[in-house]
Protein backbone atom coordinates (compact mmCIF):
# COMPACT_ATOMS: atom_id res chain seq x y z
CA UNK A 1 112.94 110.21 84.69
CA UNK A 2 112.30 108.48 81.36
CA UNK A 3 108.48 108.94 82.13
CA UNK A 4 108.87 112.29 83.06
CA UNK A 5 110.60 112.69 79.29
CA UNK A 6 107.61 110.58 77.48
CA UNK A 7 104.52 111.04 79.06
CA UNK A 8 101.85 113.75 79.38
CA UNK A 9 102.81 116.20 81.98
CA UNK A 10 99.30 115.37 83.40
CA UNK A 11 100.01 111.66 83.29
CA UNK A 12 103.16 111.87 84.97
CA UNK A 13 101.45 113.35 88.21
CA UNK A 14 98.19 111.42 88.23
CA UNK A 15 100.43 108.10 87.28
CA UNK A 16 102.73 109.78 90.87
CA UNK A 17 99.70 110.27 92.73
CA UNK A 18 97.83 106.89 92.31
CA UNK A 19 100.92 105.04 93.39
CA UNK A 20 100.99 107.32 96.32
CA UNK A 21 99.58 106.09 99.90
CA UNK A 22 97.38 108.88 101.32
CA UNK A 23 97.27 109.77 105.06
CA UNK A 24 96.16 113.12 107.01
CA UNK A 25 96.84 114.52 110.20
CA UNK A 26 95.48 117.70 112.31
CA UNK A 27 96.26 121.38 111.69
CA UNK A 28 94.52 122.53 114.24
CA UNK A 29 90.30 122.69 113.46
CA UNK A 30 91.48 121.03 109.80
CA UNK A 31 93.53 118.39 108.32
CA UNK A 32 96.84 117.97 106.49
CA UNK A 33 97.59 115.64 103.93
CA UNK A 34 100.72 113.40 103.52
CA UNK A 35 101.50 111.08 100.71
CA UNK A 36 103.94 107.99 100.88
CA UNK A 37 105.87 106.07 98.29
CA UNK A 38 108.09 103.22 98.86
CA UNK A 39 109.50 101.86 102.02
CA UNK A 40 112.67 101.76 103.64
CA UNK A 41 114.45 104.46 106.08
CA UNK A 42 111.41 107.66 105.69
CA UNK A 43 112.71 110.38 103.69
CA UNK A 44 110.26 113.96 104.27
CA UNK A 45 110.22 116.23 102.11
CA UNK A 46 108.99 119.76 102.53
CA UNK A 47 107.66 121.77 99.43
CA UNK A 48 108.19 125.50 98.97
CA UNK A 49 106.15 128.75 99.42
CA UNK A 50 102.95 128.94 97.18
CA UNK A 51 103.57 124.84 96.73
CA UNK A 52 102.78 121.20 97.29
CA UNK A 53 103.66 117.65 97.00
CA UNK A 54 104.39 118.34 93.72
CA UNK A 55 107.29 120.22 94.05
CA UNK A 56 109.12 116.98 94.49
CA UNK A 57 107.82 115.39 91.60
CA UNK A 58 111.65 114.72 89.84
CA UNK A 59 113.18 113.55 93.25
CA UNK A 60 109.91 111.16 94.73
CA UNK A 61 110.74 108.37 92.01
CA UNK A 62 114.26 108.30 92.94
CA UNK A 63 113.78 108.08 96.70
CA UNK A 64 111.28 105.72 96.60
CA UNK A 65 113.44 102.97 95.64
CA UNK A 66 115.02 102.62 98.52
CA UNK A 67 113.08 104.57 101.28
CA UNK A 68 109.86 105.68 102.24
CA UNK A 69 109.45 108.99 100.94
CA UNK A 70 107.11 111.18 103.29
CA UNK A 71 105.45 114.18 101.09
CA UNK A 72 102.68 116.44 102.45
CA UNK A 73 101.07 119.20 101.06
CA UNK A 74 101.55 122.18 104.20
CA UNK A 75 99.19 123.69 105.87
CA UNK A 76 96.99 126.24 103.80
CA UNK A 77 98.70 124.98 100.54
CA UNK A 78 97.61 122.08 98.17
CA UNK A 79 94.85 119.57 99.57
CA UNK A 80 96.03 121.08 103.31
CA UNK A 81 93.75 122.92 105.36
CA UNK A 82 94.95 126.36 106.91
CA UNK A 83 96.67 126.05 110.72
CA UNK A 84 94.80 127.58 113.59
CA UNK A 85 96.32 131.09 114.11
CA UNK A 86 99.01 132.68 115.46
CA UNK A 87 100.87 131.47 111.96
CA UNK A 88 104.40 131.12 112.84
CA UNK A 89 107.10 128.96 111.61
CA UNK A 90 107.44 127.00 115.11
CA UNK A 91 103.72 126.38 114.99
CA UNK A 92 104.12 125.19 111.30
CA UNK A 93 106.82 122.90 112.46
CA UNK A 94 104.74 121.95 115.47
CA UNK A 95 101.98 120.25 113.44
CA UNK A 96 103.90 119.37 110.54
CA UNK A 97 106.51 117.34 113.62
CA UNK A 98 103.03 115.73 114.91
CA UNK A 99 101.59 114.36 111.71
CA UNK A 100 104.94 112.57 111.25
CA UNK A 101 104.57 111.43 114.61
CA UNK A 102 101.11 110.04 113.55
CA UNK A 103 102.43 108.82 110.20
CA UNK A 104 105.45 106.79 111.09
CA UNK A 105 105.66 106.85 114.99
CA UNK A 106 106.95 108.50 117.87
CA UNK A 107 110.70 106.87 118.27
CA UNK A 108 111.29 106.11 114.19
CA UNK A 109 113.78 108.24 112.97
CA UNK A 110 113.76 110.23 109.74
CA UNK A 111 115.56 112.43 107.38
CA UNK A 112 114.31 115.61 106.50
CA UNK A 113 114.31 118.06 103.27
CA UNK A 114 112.76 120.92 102.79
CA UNK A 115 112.78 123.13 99.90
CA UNK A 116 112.54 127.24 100.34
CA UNK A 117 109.68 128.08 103.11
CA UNK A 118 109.62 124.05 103.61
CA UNK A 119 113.36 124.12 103.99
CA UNK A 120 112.60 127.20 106.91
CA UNK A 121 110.18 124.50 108.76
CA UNK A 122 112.04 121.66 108.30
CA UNK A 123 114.92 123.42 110.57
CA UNK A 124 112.03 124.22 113.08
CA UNK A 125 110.87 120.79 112.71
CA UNK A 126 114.99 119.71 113.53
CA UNK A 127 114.77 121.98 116.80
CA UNK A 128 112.26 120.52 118.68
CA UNK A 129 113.32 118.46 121.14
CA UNK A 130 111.56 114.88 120.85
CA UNK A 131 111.57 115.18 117.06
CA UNK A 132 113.93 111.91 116.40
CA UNK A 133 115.29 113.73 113.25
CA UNK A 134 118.13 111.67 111.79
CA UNK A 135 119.67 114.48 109.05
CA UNK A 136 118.23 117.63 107.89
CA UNK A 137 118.64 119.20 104.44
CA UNK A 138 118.11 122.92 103.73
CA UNK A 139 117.49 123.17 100.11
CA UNK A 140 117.32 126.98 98.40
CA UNK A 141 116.00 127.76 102.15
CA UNK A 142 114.33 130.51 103.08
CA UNK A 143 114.56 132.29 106.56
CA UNK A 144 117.48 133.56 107.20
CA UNK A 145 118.31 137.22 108.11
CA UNK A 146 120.68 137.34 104.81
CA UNK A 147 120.36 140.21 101.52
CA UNK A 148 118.24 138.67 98.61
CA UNK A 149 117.74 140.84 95.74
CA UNK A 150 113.93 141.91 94.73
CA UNK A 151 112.41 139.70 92.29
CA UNK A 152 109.00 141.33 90.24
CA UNK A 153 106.44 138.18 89.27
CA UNK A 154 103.57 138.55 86.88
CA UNK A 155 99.94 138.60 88.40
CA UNK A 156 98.42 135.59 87.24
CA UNK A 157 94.96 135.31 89.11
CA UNK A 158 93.47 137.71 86.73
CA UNK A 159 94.70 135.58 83.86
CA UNK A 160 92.83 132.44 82.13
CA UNK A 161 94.06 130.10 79.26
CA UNK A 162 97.05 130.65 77.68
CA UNK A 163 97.90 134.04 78.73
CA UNK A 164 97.83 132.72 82.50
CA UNK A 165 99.76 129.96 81.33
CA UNK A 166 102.21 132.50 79.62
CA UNK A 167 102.32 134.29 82.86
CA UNK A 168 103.70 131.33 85.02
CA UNK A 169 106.32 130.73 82.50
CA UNK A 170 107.91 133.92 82.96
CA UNK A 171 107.39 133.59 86.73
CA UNK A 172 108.95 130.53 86.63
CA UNK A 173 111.82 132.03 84.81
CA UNK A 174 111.67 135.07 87.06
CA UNK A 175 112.46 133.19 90.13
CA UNK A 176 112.41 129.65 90.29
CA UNK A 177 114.49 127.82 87.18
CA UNK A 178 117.47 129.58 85.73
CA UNK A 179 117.71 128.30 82.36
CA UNK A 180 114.77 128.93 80.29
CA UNK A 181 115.13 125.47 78.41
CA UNK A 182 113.98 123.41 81.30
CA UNK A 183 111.01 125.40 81.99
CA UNK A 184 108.68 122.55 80.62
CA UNK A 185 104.97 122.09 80.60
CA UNK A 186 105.36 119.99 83.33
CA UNK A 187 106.75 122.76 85.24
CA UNK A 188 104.14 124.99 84.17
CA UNK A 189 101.28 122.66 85.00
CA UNK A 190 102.96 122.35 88.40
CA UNK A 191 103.23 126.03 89.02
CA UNK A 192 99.24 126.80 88.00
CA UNK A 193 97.69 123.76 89.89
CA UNK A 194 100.07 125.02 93.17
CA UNK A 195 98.98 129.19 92.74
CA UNK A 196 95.21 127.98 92.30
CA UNK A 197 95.05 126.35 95.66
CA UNK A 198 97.71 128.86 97.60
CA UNK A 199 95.85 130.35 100.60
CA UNK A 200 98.68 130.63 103.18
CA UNK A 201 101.32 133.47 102.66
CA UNK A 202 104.42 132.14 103.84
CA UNK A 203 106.35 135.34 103.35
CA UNK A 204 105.65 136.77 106.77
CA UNK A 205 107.11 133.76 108.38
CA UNK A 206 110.12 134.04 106.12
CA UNK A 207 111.12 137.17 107.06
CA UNK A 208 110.70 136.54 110.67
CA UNK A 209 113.68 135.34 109.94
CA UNK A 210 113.80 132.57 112.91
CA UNK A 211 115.54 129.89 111.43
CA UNK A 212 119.33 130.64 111.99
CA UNK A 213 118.05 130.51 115.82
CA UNK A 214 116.29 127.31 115.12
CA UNK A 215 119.01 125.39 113.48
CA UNK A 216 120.91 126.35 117.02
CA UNK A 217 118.93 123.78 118.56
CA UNK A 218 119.22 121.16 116.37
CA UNK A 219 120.84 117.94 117.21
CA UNK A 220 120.92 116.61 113.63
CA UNK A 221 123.60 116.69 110.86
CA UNK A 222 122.93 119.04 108.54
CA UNK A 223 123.59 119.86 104.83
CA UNK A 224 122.38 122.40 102.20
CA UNK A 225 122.23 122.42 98.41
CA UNK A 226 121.58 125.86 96.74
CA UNK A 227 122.00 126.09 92.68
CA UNK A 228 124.61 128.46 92.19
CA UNK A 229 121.96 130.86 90.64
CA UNK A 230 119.35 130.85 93.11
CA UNK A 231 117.91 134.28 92.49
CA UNK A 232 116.78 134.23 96.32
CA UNK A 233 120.49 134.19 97.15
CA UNK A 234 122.92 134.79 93.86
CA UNK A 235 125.22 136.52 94.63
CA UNK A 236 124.73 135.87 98.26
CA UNK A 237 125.59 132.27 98.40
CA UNK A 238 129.21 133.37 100.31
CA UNK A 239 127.08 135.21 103.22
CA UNK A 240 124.82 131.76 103.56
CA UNK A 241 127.61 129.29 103.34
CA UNK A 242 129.49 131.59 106.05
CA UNK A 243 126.35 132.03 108.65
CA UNK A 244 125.19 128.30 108.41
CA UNK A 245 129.12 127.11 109.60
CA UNK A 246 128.38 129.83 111.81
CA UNK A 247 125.93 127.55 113.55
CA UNK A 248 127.99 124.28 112.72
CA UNK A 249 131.53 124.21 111.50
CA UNK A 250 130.54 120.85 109.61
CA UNK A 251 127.97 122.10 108.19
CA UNK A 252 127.83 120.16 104.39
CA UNK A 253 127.42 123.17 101.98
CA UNK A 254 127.05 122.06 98.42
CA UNK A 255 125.73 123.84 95.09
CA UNK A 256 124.67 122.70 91.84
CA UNK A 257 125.85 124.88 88.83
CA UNK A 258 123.76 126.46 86.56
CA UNK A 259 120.50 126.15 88.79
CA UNK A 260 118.08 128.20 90.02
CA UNK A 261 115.81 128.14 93.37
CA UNK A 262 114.19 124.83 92.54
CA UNK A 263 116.89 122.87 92.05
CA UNK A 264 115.88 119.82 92.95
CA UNK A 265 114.03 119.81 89.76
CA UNK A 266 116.06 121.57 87.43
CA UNK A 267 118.70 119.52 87.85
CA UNK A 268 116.92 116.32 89.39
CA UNK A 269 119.84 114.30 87.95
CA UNK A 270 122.48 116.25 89.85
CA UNK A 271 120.05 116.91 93.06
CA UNK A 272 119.25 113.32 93.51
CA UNK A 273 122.56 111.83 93.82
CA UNK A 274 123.69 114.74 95.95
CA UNK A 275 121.05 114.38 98.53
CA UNK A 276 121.54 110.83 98.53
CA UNK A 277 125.61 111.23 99.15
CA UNK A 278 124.35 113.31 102.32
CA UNK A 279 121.70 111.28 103.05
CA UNK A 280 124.53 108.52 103.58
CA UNK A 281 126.97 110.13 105.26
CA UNK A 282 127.45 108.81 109.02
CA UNK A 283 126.54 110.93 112.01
């Protein structure tokens, strides 16, 4: 984190991505690809809608100290190719389940986090039934046949220099960080380089709304994290924390206060410990 504090947003992901090992795996006619930090017990982590890697930029550091931190870029988003069609969540989850298969092995076991529409596959991932998935983590998921309130985001493809750059920081106030004081540059940065290479709309599969079904055939523990003013779910939380004990009484329900939808790096230095605590738990 002190990095994150001193360096040039820039820096801070190209000094990320350089320590990163690079891998890829099949989406079908393309390729997906996965980076890796550290070693240990693999961690995945699953960006959001409209994302990448670099969604996990305050929580990889952390991780990697102890684990081996599996981050790809999903198909049709970042450096990934788009999956061959139909696009549905369980075909997501299908490829994303194979590359770790490719990546790490057949029989190792892993933990699994996914953030929004990354939190959606990661449950699909958790339901298949040879995927040797230790724990899974819903984080600000997306998914679920629950109300969410509308939420109006500027256009921003239209937009070049500062005025596009004044356009993500109001999206990113809009929906994704509640308090306006930690939307950063690096934030920003993040946000522009993720909307310029976008080319799969997740928001179909979303409201599918197959993942209450999926997490039925799970096998793993599972836990959540929402921040308490997620504007995909404030004031909603109540409904979610009710329909995923639903599915499992022990299901570990946690929020962060005073965060928004992406928690884990709005409040990194509550997230991190959090998932960690769950990450630890036994079976």
């Amino acid at each position: 984190m002190n990095d994150m504090m001193t360096l040039d947003p820039a820096a801070v992901l190209a000094r990320l991505d350089a320590a990163a090992a690079r891998f890829t795996s099949p989406t079908g006619a393309g390729k997906m690809v996965w980076r890796s930090w550290g070693s240990g017990k693999p961690l995945v982590l699953l960006h959001g809608g409209s994302g990448s890697w670099r969604h996990w930029v305050r929580n990889i550091p952390y991780f990697a100290r102890t684990r081996c931190v599996l981050a790809p870029d999903l198909p049709g988003l970042g450096e990934s190719d788009l999956p061959d069609r139909p696009w549905t969540a369980i075909r997501v989850a299908e490829i994303v389940a194979r590359g770790i298969s490719q990546i790490l092995g057949p029989e190792e076991k892993y933990d699994i986090a996914g953030f929004s529409f990354g939190g959606m596959i990661s449950g699909h991932v958790a339901s298949l039934p040879h995927a040797p998935v230790r724990s899974l983590t819903l984080v600000g998921s997306s998914g679920l046949d629950l109300p969410r309130d509308p939420v109006t985001l500027e256009k921003v493809r239209d937009k070049t220099g500062a005025e596009k750059m004044a356009g993500h920081r109001i999206n990113l106030g809009r929906l994704m960080i509640h308090d306006p004081a930690r939307i950063d540059d690096l934030a920003v940065i993040i946000q522009d380089w993720n909307s310029d290479h976008n080319r799969f709309d997740s928001r179909p599969l979303a409201r599918a709304h197959t993942l209450q079904a999926a997490l039925g055939k799970a096998r793993a523990k599972m836990h959540s994290i929402w921040g308490d003013r997620d504007v995909t779910a404030y004031p909603y939380l109540d409904a979610r924390e009710k329909l995923l004990r639903s599915t499992r009484p022990d299901f570990d329900f946690r929020l962060i206060a005073n965060a928004g939808h992406w928690v884990a790096y709005e409040a990194a230095d509550e997230f991190n410990p959090m998932l960690q605590d769950m990450l630890d738990s036994p079976a």
